[in-house]
C-alpha atoms as a PDB file:
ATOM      1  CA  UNK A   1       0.000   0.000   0.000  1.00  0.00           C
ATOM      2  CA  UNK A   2       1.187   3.405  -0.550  1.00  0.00           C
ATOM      3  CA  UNK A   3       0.249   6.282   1.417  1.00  0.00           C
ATOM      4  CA  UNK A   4       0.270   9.675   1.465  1.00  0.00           C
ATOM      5  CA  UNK A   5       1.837  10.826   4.227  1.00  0.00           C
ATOM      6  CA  UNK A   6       2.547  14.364   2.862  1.00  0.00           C
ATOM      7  CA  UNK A   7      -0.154  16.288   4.791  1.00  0.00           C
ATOM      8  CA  UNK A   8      -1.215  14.483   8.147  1.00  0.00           C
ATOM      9  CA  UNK A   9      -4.403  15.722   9.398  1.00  0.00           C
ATOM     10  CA  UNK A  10      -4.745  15.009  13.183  1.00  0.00           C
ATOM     11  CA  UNK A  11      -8.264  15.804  14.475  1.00  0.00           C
ATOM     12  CA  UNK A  12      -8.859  17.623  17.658  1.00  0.00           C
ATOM     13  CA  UNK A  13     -12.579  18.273  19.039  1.00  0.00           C
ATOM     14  CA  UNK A  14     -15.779  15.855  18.405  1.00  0.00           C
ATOM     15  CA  UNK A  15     -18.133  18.592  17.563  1.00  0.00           C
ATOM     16  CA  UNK A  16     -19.266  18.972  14.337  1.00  0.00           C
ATOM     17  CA  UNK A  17     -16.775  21.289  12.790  1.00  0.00           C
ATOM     18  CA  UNK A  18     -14.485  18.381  12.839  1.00  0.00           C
ATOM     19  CA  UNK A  19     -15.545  16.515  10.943  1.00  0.00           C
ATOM     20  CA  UNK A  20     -16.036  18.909   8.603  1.00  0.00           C
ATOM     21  CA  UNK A  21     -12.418  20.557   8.544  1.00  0.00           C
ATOM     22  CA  UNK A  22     -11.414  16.743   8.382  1.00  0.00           C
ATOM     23  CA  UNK A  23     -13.562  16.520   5.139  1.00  0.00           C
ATOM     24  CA  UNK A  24     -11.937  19.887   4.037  1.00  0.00           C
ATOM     25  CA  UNK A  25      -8.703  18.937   4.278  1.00  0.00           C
ATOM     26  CA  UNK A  26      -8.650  16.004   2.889  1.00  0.00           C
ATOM     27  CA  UNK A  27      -9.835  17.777  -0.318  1.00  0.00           C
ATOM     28  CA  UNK A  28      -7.545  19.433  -0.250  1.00  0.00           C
ATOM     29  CA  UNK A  29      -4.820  17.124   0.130  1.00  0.00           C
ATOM     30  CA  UNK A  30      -4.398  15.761   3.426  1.00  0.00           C
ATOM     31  CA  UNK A  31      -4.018  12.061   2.490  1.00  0.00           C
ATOM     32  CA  UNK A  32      -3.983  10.808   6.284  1.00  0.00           C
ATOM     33  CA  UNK A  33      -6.781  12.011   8.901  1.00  0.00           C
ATOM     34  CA  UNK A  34      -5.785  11.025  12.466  1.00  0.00           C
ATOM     35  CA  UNK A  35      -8.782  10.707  14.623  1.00  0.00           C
ATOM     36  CA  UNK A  36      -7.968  11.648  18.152  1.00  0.00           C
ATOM     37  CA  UNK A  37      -9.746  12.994  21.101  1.00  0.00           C
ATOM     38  CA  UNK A  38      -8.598  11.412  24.403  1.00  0.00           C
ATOM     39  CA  UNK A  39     -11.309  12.704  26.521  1.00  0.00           C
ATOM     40  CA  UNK A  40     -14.078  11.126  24.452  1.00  0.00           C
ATOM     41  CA  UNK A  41     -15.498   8.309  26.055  1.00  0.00           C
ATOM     42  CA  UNK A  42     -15.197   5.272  23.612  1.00  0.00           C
ATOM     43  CA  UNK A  43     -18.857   5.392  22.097  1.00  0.00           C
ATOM     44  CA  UNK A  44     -17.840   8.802  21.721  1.00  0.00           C
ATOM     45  CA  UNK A  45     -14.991   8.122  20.112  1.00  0.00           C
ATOM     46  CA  UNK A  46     -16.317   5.584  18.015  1.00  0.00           C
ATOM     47  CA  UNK A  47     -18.792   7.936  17.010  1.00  0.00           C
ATOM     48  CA  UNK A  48     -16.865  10.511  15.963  1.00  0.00           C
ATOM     49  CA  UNK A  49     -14.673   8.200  13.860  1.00  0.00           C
ATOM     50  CA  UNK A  50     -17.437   6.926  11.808  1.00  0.00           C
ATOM     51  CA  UNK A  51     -18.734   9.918  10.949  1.00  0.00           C
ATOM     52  CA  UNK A  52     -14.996  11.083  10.160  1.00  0.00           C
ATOM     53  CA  UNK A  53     -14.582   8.827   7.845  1.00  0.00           C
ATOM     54  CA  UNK A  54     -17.607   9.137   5.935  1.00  0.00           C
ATOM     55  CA  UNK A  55     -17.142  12.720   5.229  1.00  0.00           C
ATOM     56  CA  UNK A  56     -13.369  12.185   4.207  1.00  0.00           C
ATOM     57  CA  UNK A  57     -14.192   9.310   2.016  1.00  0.00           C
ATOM     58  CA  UNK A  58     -16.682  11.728  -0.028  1.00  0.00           C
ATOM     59  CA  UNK A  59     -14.070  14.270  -0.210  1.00  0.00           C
ATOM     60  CA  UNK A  60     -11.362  12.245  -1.352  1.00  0.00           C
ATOM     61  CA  UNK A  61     -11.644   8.279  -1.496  1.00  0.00           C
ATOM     62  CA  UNK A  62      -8.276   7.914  -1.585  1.00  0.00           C
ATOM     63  CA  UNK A  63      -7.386   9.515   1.679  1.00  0.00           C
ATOM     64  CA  UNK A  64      -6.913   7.644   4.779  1.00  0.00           C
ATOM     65  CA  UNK A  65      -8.715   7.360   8.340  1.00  0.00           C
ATOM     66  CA  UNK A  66      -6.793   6.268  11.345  1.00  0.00           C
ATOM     67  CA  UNK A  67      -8.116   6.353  15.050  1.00  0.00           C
ATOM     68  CA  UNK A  68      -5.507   7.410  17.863  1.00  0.00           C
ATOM     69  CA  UNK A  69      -4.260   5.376  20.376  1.00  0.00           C
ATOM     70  CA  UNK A  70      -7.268   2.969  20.105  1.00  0.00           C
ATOM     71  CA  UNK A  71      -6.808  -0.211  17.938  1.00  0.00           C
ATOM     72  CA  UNK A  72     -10.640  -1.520  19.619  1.00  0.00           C
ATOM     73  CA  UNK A  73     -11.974   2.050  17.970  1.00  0.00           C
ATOM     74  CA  UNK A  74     -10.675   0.930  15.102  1.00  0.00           C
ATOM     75  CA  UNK A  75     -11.751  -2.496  15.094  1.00  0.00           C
ATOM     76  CA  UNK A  76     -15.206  -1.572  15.866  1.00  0.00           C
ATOM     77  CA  UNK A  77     -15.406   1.080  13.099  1.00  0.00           C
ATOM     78  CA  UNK A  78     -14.134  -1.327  10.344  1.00  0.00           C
ATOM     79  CA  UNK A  79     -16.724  -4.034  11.290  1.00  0.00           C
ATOM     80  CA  UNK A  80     -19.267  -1.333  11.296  1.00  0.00           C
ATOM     81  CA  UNK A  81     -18.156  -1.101   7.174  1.00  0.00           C
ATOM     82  CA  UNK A  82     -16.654   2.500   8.195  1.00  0.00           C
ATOM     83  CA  UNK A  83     -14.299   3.085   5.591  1.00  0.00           C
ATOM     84  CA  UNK A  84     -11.467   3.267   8.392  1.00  0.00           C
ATOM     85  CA  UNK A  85      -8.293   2.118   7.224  1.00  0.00           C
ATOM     86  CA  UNK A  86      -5.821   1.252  10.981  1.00  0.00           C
ATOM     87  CA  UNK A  87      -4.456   2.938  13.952  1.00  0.00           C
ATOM     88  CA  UNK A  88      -1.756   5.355  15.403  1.00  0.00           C
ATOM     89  CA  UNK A  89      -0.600   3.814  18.295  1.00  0.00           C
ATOM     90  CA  UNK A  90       1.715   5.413  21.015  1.00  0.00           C
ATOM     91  CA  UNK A  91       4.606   4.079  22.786  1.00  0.00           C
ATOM     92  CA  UNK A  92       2.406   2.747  25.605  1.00  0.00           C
ATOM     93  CA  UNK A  93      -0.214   1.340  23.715  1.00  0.00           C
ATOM     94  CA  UNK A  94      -1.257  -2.096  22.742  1.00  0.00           C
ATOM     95  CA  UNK A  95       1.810  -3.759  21.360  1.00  0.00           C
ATOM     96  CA  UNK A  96       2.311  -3.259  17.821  1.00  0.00           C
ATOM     97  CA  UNK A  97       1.776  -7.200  17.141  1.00  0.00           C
ATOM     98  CA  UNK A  98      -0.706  -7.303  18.849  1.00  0.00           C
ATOM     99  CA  UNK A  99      -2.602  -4.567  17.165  1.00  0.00           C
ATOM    100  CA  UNK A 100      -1.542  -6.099  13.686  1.00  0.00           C
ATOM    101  CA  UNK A 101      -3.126  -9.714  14.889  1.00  0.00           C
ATOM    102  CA  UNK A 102      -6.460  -7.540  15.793  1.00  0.00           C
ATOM    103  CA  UNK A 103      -6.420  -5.436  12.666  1.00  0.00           C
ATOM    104  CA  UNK A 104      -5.115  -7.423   9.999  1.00  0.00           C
ATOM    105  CA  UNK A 105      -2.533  -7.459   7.497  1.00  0.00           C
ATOM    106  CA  UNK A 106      -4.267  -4.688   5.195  1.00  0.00           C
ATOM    107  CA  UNK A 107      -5.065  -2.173   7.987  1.00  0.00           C
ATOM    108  CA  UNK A 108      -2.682   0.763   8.556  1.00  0.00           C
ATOM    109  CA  UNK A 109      -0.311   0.909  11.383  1.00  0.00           C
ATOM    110  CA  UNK A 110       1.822   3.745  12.555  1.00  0.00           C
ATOM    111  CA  UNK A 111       4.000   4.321  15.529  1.00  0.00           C
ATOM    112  CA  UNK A 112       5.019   7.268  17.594  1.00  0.00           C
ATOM    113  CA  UNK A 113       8.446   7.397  17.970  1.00  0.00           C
ATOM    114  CA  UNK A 114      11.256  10.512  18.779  1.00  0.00           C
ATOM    115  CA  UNK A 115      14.645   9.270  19.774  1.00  0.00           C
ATOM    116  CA  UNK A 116      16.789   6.995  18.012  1.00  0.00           C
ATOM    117  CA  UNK A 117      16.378   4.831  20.663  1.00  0.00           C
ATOM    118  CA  UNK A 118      12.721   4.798  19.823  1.00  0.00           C
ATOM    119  CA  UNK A 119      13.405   5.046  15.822  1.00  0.00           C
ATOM    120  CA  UNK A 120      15.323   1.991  16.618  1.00  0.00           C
ATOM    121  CA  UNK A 121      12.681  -0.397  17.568  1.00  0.00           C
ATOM    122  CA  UNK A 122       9.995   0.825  15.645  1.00  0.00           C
ATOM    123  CA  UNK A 123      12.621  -0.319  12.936  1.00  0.00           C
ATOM    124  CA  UNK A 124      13.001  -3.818  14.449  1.00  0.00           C
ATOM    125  CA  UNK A 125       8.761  -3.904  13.841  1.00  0.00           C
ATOM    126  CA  UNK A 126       9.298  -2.921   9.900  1.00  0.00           C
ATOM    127  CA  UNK A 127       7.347  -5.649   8.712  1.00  0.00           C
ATOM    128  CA  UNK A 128       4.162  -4.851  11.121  1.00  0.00           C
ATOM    129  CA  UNK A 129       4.398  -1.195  10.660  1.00  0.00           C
ATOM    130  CA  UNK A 130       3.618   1.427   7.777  1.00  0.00           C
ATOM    131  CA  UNK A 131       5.353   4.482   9.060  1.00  0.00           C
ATOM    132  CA  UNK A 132       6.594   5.858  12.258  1.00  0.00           C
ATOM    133  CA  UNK A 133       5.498   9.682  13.990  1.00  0.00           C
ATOM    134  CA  UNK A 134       8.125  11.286  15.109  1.00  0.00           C
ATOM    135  CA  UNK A 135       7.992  14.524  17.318  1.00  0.00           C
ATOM    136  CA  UNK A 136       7.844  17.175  18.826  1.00  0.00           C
ATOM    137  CA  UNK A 137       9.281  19.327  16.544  1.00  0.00           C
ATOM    138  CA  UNK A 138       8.473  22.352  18.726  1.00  0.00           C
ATOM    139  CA  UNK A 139       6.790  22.004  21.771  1.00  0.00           C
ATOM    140  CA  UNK A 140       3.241  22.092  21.627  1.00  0.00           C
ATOM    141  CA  UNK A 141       0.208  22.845  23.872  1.00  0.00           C
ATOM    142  CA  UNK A 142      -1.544  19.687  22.266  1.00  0.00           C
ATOM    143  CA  UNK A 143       0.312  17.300  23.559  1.00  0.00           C
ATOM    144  CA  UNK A 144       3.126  17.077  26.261  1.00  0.00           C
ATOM    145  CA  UNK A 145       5.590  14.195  25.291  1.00  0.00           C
ATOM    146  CA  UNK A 146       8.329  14.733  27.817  1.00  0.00           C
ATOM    147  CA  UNK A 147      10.552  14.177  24.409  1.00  0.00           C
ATOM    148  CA  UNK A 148      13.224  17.006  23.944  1.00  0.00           C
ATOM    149  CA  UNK A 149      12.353  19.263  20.708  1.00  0.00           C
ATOM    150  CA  UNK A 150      13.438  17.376  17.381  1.00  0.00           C
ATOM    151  CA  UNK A 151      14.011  21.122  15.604  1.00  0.00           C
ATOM    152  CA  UNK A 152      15.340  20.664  11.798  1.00  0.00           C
ATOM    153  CA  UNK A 153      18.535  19.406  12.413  1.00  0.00           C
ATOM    154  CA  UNK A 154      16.762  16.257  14.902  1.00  0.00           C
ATOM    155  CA  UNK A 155      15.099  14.452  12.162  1.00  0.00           C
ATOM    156  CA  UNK A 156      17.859  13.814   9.752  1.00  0.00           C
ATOM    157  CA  UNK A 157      19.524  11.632  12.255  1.00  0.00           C
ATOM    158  CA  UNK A 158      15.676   9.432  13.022  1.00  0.00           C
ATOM    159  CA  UNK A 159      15.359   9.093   8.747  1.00  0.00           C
ATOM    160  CA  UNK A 160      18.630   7.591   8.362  1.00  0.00           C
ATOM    161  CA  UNK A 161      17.612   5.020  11.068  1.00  0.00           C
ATOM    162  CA  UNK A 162      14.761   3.645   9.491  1.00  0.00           C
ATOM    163  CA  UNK A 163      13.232   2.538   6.480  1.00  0.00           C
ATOM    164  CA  UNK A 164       9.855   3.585   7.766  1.00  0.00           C
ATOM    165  CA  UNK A 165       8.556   6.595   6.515  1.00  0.00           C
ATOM    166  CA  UNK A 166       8.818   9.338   8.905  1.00  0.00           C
ATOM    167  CA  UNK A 167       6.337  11.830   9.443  1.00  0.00           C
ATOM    168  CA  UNK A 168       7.780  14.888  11.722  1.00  0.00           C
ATOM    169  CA  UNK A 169       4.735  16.040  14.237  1.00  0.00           C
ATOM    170  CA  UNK A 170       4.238  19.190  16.792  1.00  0.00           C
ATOM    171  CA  UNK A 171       3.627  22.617  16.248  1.00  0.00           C
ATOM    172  CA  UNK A 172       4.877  22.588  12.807  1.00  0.00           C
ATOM    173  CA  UNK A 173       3.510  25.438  10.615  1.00  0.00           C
ATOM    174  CA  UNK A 174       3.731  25.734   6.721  1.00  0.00           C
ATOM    175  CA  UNK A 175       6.246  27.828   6.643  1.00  0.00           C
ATOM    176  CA  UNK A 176       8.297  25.034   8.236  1.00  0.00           C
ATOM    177  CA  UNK A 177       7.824  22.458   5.895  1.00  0.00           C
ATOM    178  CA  UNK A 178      10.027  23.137   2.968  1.00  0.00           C
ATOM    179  CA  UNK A 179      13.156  23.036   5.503  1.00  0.00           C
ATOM    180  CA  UNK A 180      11.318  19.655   7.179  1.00  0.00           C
ATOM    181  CA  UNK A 181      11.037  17.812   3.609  1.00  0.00           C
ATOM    182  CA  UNK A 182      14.944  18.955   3.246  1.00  0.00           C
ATOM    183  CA  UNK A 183      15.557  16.298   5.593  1.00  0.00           C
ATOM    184  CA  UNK A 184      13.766  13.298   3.996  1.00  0.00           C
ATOM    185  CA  UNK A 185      10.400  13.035   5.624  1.00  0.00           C
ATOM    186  CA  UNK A 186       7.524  11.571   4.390  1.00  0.00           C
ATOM    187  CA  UNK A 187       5.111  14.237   5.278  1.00  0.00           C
ATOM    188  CA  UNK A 188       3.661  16.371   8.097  1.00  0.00           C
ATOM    189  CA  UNK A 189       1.370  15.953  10.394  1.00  0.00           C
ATOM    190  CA  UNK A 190      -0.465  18.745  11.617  1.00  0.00           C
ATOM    191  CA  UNK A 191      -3.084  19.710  13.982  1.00  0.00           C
ATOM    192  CA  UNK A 192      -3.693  23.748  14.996  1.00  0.00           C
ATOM    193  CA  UNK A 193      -2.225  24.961  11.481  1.00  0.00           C
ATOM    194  CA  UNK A 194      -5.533  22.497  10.133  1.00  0.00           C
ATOM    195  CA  UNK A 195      -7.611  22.463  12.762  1.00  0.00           C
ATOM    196  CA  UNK A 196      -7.777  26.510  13.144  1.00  0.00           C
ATOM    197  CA  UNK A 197      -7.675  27.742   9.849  1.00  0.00           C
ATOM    198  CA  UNK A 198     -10.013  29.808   7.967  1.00  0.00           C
ATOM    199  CA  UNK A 199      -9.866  27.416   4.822  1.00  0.00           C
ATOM    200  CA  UNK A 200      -8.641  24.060   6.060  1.00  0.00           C
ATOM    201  CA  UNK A 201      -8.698  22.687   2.349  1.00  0.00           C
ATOM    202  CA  UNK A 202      -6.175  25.653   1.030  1.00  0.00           C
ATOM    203  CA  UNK A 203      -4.498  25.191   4.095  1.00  0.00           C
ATOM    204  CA  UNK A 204      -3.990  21.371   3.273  1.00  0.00           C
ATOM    205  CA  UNK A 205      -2.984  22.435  -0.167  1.00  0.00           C
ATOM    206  CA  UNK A 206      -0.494  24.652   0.409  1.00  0.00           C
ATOM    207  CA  UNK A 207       1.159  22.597   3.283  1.00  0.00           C
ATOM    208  CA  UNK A 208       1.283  19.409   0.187  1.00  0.00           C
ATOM    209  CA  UNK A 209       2.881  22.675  -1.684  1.00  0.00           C
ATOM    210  CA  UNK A 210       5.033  23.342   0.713  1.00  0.00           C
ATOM    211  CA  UNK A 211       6.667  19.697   0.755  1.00  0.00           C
ATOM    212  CA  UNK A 212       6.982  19.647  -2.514  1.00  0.00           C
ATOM    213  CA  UNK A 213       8.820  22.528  -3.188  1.00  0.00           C
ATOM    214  CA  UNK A 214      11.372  21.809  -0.182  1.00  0.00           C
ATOM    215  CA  UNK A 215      11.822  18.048  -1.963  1.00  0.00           C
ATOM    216  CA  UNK A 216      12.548  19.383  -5.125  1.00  0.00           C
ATOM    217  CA  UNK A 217      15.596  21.738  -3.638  1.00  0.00           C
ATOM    218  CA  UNK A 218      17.265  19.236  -1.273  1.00  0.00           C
END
């Protein structure tokens, strides 16, 4: 399977505005929408993930649905027939095998990761994995990791650790991509610079923009 990891949507809120800035963006060229919300109570969360990824698979089939932390969210959704495609599962999650055996060989699976020691054994998992998260970038009022700040200069070492596409997460804005794609991630995820903007399908377009102009000068 290939994915496009370019633009990384990840969802905050359950209202309905996000599900419709999900929809946006992936029109606009998000190819991965991260459901998360960690205060939702799991019907919540279930909820919200269906109706995610309905409106994302209107505005672009070919963009992808994953649910946060929860592979049983996930699990759920895809025997409902949701067109929800795996999980992003953090370091203290349900093992990665163990999400695979639950989820199947198709579904997605992606890791967060940070340090090379983390890089390292999310690279030991290649075959069970998709693609790795790696962060913060900056820190972020989103989400407190306890990881130092990656900055620029922090991801080049992670990408040449793995064969995992990396996607570089926290507080990134688009004026930090082209430098970020420089050092051979797969994409960006993003969550305020979506979540809060005025047009969250330009937005997504000019972050896949963005990328691809920093690729094409490394």
């Amino acid at each position: 399977m290939t994915l496009d990891l370019r633009c990384y949507l990840v969802t905050s809120g359950t209202s309905r505005r996000t599900v419709e800035t999900a929809a946006a963006a992936a029109a606009g060229g998000a190819g991965m929408i991260q459901v998360r919300d960690k205060q939702a109570s799991t019907a919540e969360l279930l909820e919200l993930t269906c109706a995610v990824a309905a409106a994302v698979h209107r505005a672009r089939p070919s963009a992808r649905v994953v649910v946060d932390d929860r592979a049983d969210v996930a699990f759920a959704a895809r025997r409902l027939g949701a067109e929800v495609h795996g999980v992003h599962l953090g370091q203290d999650d349900l093992p990665v095998a163990s999400a695979r055996a639950m989820l199947g060989p198709e579904a997605i699976i992606g890791l967060t990761t940070g340090t090379l020691e983390t890089v390292r054994r999310a690279e030991e998992l290649r075959g069970l994995l998709d693609y790795v998260g790696a962060g913060p970038f900056r820190p972020t009022p989103t989400k407190d990791s306890g990881r130092t700040p990656l900055g620029v200069d922090g991801y080049r070492s992670l990408v040449a650790e793995t064969g995992l596409p990396v996607v570089a997460i926290g507080g990134i804005t688009a004026q930090d991509v082209p430098s970020l794609a420089r050092t051979g991630i797969a994409g960006v995820a993003l969550v305020r610079e979506l979540m809060d903007a005025d047009d969250p399908e330009r937005a997504a377009r000019e972050i896949v923009s963005a990328l691809e102009s920093g690729r094409a000068s490394r």
